[in-house]
C-alpha atoms as a PDB file:
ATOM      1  CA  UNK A   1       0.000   0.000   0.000  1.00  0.00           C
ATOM      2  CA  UNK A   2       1.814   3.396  -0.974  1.00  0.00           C
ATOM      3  CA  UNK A   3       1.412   6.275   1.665  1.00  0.00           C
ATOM      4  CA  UNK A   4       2.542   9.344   0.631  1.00  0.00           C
ATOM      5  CA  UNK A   5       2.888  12.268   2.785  1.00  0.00           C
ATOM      6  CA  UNK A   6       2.005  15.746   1.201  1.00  0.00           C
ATOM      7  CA  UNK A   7       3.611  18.946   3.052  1.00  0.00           C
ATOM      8  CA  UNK A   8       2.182  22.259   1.851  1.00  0.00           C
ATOM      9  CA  UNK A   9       2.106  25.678   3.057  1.00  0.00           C
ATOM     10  CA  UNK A  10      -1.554  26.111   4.469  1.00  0.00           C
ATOM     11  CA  UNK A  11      -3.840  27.826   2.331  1.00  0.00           C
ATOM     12  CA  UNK A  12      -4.355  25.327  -0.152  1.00  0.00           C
ATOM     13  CA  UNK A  13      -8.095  24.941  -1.326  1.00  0.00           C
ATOM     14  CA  UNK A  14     -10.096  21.944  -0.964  1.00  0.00           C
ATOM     15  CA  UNK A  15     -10.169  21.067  -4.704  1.00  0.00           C
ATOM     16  CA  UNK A  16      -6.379  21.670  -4.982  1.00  0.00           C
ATOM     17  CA  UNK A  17      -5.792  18.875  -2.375  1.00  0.00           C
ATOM     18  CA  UNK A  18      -8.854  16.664  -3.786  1.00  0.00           C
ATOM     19  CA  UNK A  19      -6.797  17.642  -7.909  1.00  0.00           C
ATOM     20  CA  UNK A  20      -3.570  16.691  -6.977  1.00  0.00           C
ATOM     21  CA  UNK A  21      -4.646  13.443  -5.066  1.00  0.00           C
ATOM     22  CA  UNK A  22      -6.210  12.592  -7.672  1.00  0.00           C
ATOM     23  CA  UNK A  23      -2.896  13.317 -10.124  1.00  0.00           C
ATOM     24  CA  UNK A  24      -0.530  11.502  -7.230  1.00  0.00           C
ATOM     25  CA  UNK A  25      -3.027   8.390  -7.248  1.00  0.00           C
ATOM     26  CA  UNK A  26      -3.765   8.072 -11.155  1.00  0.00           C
ATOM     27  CA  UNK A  27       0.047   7.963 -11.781  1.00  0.00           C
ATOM     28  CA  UNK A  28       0.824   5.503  -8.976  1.00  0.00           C
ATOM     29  CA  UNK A  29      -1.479   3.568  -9.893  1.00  0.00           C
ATOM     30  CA  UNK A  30       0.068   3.320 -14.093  1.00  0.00           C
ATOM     31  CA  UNK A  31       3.532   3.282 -12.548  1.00  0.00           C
ATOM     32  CA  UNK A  32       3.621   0.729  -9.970  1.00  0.00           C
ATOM     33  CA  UNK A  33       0.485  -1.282 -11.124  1.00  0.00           C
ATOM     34  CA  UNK A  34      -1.792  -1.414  -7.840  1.00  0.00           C
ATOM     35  CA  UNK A  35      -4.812  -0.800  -7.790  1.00  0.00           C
ATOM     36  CA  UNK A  36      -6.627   3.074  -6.944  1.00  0.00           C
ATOM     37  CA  UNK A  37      -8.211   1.981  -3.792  1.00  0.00           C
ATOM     38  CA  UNK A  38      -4.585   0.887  -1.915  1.00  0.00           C
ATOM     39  CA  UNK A  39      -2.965   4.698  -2.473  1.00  0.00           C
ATOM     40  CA  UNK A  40      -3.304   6.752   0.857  1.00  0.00           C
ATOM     41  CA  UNK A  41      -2.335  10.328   0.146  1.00  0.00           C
ATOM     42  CA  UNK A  42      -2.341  12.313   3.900  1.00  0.00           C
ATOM     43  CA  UNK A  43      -2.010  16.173   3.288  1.00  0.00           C
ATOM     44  CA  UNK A  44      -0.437  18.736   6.099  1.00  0.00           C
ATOM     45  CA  UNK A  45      -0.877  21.802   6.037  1.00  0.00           C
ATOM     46  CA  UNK A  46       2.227  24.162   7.756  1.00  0.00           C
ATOM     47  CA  UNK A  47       2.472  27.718   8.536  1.00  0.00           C
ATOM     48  CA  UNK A  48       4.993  29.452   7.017  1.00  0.00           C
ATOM     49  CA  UNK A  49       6.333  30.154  10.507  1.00  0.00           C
ATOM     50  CA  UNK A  50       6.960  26.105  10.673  1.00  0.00           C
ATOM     51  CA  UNK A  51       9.011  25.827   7.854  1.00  0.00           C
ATOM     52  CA  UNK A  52      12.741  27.194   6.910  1.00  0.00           C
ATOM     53  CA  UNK A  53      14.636  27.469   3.780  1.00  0.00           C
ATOM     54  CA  UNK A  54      18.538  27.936   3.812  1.00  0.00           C
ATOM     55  CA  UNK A  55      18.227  28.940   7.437  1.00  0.00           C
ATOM     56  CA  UNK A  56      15.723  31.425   6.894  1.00  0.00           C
ATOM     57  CA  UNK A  57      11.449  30.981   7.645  1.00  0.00           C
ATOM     58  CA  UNK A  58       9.365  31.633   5.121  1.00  0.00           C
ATOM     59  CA  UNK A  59       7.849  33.645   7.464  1.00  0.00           C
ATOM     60  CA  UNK A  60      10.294  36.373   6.939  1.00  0.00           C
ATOM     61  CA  UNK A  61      10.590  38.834   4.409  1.00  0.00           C
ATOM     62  CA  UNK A  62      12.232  37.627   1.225  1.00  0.00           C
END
């Protein structure tokens, strides 16, 4: 069963998430050969503030 985690800055619509599991799931599904209802996609959403870059947060100016 393929898990993937999705990190994304929050903000993200509900039909963004629902597009691109589809996308993530359609393509596992061709590349690896299982079937649809065995992909688990798990999305979490992080403030800016919770995520750096190079040492800085994108949080801060840039």
């Amino acid at each position: 069963m393929p898990t993937f985690r999705v990190e994304l800055f929050e903000g993200r619509s509900v039909e963004k998430k629902r597009e691109l599991a589809a996308a993530l799931t359609e393509t596992t599904v061709k590349v690896l050969g299982c079937d649809a209802q065995s992909v688990d996609i798990i999305f979490h959403d992080v403030k800016p503030e919770n995520w750096a870059t190079a040492g800085k947060l994108w949080s801060d100016p840039r």
